[in-house]
PDB file of N, CA and C in Angstrom:
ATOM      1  N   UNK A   1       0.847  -1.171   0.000  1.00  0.00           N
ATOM      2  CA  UNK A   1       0.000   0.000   0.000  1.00  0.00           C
ATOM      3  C   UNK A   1       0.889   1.230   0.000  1.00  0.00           C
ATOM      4  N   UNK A   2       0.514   2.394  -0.667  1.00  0.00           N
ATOM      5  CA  UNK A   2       0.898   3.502  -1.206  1.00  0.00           C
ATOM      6  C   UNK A   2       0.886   4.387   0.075  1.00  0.00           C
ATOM      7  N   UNK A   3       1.353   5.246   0.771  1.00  0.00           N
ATOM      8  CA  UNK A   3       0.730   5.829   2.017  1.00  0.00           C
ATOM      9  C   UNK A   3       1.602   7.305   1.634  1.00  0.00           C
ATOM     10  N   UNK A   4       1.303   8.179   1.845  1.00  0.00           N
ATOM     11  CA  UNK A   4       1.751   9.545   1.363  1.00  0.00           C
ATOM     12  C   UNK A   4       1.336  10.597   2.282  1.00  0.00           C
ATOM     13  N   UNK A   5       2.173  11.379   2.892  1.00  0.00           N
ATOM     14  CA  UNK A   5       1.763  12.653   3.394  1.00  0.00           C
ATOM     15  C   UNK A   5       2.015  13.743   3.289  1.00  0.00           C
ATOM     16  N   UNK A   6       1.011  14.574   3.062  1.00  0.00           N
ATOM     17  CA  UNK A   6       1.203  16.106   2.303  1.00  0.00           C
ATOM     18  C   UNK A   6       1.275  17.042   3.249  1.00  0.00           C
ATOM     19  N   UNK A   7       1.903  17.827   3.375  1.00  0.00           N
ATOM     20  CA  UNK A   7       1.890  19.404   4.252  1.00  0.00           C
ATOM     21  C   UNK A   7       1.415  20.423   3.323  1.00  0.00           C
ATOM     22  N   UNK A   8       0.029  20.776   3.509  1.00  0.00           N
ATOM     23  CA  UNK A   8      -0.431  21.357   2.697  1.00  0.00           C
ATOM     24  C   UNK A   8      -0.865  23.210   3.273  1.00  0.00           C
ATOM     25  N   UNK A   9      -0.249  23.933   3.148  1.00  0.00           N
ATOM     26  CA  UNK A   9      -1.322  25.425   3.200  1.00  0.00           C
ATOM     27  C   UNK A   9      -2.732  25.860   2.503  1.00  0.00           C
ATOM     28  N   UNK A  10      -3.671  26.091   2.998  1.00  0.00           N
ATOM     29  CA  UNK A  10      -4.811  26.679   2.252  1.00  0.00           C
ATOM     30  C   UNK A  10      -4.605  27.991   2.107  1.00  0.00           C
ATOM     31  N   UNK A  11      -5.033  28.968   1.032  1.00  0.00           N
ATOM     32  CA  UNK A  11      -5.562  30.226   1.185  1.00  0.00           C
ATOM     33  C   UNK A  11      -6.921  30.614   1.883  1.00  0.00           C
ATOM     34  N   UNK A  12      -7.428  30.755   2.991  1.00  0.00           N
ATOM     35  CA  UNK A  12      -8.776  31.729   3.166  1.00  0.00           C
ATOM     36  C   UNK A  12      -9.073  32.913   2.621  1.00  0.00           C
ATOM     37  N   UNK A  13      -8.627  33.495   1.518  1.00  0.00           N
ATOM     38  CA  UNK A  13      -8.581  34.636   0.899  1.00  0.00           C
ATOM     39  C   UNK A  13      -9.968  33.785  -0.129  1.00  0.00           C
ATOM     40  N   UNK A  14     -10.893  34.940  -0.670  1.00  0.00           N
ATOM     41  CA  UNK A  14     -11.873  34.490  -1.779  1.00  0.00           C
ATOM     42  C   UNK A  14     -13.056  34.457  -0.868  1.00  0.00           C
ATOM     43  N   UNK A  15     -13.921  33.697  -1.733  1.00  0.00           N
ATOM     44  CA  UNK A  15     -14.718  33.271  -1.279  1.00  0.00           C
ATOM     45  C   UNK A  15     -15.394  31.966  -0.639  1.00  0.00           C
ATOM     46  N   UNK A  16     -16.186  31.474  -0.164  1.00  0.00           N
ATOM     47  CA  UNK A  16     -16.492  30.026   0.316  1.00  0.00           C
ATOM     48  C   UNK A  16     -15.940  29.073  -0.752  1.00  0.00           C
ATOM     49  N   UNK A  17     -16.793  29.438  -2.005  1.00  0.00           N
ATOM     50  CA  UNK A  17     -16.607  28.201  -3.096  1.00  0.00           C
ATOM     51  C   UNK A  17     -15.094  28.247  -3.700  1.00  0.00           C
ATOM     52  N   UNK A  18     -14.605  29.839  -3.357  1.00  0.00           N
ATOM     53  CA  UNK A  18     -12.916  29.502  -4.001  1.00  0.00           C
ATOM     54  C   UNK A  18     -11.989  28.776  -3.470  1.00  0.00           C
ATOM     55  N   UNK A  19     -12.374  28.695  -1.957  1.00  0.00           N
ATOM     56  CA  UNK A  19     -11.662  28.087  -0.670  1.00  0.00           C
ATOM     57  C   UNK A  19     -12.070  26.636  -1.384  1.00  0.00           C
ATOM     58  N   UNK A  20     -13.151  26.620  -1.152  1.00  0.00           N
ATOM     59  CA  UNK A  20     -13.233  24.992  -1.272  1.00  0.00           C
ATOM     60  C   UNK A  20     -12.657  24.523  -2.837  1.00  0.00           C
ATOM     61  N   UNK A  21     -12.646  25.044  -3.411  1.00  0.00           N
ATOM     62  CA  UNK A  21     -12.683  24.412  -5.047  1.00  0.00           C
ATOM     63  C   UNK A  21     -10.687  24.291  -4.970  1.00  0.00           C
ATOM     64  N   UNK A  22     -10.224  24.966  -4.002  1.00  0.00           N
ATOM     65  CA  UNK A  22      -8.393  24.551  -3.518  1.00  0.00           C
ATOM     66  C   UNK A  22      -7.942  23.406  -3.460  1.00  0.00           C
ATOM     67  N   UNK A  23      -9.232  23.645  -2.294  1.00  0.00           N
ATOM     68  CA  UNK A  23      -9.035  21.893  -1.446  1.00  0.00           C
ATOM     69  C   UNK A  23      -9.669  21.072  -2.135  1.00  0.00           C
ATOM     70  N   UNK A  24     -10.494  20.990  -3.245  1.00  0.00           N
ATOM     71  CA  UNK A  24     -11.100  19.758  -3.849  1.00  0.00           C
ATOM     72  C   UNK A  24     -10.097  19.922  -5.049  1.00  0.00           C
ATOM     73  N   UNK A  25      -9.102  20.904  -5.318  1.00  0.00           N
ATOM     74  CA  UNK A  25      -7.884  20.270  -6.796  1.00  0.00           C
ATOM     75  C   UNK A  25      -7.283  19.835  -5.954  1.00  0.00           C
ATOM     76  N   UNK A  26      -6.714  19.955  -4.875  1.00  0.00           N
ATOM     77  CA  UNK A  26      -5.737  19.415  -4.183  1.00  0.00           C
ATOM     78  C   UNK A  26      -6.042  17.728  -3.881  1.00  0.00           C
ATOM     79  N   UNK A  27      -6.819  17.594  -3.159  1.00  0.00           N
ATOM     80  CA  UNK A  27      -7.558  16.425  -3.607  1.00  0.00           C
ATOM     81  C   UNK A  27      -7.550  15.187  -4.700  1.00  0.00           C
ATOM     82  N   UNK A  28      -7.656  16.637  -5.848  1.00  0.00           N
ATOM     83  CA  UNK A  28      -8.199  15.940  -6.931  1.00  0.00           C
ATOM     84  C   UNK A  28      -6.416  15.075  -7.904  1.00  0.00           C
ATOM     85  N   UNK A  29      -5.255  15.748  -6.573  1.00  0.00           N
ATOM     86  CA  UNK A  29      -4.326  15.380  -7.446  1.00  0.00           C
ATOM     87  C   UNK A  29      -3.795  14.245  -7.011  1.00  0.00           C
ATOM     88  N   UNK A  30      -4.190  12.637  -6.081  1.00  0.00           N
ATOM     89  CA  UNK A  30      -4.199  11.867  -5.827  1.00  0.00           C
ATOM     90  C   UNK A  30      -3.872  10.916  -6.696  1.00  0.00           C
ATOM     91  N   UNK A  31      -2.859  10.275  -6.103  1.00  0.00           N
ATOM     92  CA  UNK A  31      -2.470   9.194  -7.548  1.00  0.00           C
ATOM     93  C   UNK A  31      -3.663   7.799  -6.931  1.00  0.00           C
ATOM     94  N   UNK A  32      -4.581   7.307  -7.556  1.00  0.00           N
ATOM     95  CA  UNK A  32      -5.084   6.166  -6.740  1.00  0.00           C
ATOM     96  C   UNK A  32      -4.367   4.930  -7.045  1.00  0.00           C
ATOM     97  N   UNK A  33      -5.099   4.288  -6.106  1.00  0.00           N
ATOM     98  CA  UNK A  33      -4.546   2.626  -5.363  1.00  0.00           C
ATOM     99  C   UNK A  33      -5.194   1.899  -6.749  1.00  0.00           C
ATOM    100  N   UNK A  34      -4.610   0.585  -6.796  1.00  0.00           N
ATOM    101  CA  UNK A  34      -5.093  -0.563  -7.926  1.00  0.00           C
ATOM    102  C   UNK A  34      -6.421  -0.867  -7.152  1.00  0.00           C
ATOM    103  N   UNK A  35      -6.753  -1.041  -5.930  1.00  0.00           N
ATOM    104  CA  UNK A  35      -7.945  -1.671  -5.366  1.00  0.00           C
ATOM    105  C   UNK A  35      -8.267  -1.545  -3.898  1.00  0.00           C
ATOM    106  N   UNK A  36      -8.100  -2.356  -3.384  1.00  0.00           N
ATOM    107  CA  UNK A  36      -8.809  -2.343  -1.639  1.00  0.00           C
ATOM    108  C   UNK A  36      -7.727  -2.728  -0.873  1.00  0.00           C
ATOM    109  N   UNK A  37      -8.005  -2.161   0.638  1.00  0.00           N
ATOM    110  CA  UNK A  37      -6.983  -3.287   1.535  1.00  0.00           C
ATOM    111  C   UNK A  37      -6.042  -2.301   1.166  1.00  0.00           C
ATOM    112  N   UNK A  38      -4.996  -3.635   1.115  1.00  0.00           N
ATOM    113  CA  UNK A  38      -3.600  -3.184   0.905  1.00  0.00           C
ATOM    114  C   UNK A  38      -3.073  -2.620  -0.347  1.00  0.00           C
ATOM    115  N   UNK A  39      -3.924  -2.833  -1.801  1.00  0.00           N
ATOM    116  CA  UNK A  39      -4.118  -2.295  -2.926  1.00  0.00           C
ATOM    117  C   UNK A  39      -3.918  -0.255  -2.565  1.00  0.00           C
ATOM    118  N   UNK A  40      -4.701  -0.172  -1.861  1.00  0.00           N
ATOM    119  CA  UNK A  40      -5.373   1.412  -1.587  1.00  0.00           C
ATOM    120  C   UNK A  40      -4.068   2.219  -1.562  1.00  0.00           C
ATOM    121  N   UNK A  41      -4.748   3.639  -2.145  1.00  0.00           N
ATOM    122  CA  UNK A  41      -3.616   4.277  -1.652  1.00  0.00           C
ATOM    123  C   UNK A  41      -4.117   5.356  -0.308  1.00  0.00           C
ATOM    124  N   UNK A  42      -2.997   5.771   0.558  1.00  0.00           N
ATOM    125  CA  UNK A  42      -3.403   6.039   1.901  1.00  0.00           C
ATOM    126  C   UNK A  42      -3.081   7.929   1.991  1.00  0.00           C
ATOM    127  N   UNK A  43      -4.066   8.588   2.166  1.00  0.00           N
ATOM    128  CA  UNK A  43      -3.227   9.841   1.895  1.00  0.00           C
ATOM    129  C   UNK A  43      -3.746  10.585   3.512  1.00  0.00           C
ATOM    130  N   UNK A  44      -2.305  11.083   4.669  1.00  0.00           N
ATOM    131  CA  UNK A  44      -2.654  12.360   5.715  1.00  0.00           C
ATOM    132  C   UNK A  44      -2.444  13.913   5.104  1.00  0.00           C
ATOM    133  N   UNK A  45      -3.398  14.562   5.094  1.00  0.00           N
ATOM    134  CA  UNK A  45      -3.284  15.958   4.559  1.00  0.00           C
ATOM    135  C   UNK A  45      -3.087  16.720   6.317  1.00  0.00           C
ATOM    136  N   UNK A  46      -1.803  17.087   6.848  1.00  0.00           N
ATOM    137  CA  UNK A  46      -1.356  18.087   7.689  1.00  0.00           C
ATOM    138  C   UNK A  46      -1.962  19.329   7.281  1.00  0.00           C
ATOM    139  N   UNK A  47      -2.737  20.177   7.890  1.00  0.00           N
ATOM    140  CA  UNK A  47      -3.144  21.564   7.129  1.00  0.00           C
ATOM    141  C   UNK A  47      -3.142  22.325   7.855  1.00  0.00           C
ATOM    142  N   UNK A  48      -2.214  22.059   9.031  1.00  0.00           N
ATOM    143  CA  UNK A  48      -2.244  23.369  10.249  1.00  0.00           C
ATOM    144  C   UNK A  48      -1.260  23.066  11.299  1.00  0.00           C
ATOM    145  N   UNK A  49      -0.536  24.284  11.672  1.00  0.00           N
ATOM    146  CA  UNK A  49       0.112  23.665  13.047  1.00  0.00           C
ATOM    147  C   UNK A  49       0.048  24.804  13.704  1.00  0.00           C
ATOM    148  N   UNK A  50      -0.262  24.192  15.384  1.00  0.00           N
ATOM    149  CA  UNK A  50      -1.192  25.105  16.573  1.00  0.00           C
ATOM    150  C   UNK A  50       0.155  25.361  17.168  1.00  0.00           C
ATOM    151  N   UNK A  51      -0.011  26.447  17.931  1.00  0.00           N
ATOM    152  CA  UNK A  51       1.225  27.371  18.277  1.00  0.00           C
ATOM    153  C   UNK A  51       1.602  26.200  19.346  1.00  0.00           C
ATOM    154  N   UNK A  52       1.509  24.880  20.052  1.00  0.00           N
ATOM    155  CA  UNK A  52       1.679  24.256  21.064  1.00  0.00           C
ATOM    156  C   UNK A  52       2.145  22.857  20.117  1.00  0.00           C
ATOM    157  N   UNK A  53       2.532  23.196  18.734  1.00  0.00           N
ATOM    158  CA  UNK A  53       3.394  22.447  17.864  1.00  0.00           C
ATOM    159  C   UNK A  53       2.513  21.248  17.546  1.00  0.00           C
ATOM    160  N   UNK A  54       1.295  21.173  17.976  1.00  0.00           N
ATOM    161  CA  UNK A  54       0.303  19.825  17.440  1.00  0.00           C
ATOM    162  C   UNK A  54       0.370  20.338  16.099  1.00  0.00           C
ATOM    163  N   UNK A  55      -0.602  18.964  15.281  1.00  0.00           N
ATOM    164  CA  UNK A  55      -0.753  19.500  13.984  1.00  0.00           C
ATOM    165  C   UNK A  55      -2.378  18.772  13.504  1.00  0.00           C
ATOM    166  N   UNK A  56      -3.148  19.637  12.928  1.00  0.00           N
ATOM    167  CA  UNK A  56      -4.651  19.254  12.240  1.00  0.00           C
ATOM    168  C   UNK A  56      -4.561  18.859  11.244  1.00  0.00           C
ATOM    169  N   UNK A  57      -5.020  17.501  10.608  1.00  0.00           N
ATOM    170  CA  UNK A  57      -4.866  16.585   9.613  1.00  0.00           C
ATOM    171  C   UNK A  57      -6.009  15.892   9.511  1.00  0.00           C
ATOM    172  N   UNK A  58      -6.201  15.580   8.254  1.00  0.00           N
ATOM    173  CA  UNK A  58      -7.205  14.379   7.527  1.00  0.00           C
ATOM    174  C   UNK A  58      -7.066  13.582   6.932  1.00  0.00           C
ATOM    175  N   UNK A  59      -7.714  12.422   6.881  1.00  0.00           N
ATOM    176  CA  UNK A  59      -7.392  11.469   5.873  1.00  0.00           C
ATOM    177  C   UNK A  59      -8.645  10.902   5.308  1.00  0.00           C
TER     178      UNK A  59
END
């Protein structure tokens, strides 16, 4: 399995749908998995780090 992690910045500049339409190319640039399981590919998007050095992520 493929597993990949991105450190990514957003802009909040724009509007709702410009914000989002970032994060859905960003998204959209995913290499995918052959299939399931262990096939899959695995992606953590980091998109923030809190002044107490944690960090906010998705997958």
């Amino acid at each position: 399995m493929a597993e990949y992690i991105i450190n990514r910045v957003f802009s909040n500049e724009g509007t709702r749908n410009e914000v989002r339409m970032r994060v859905v190319a960003a998204l959209a640039e995913e290499v995918a998995g052959t299939g399931s399981n262990e096939q899959a590919s695995r992606y953590t998007y980091f998109v923030e780090t809190l002044s107490d050095g944690n960090r906010n992520f998705f997958t």
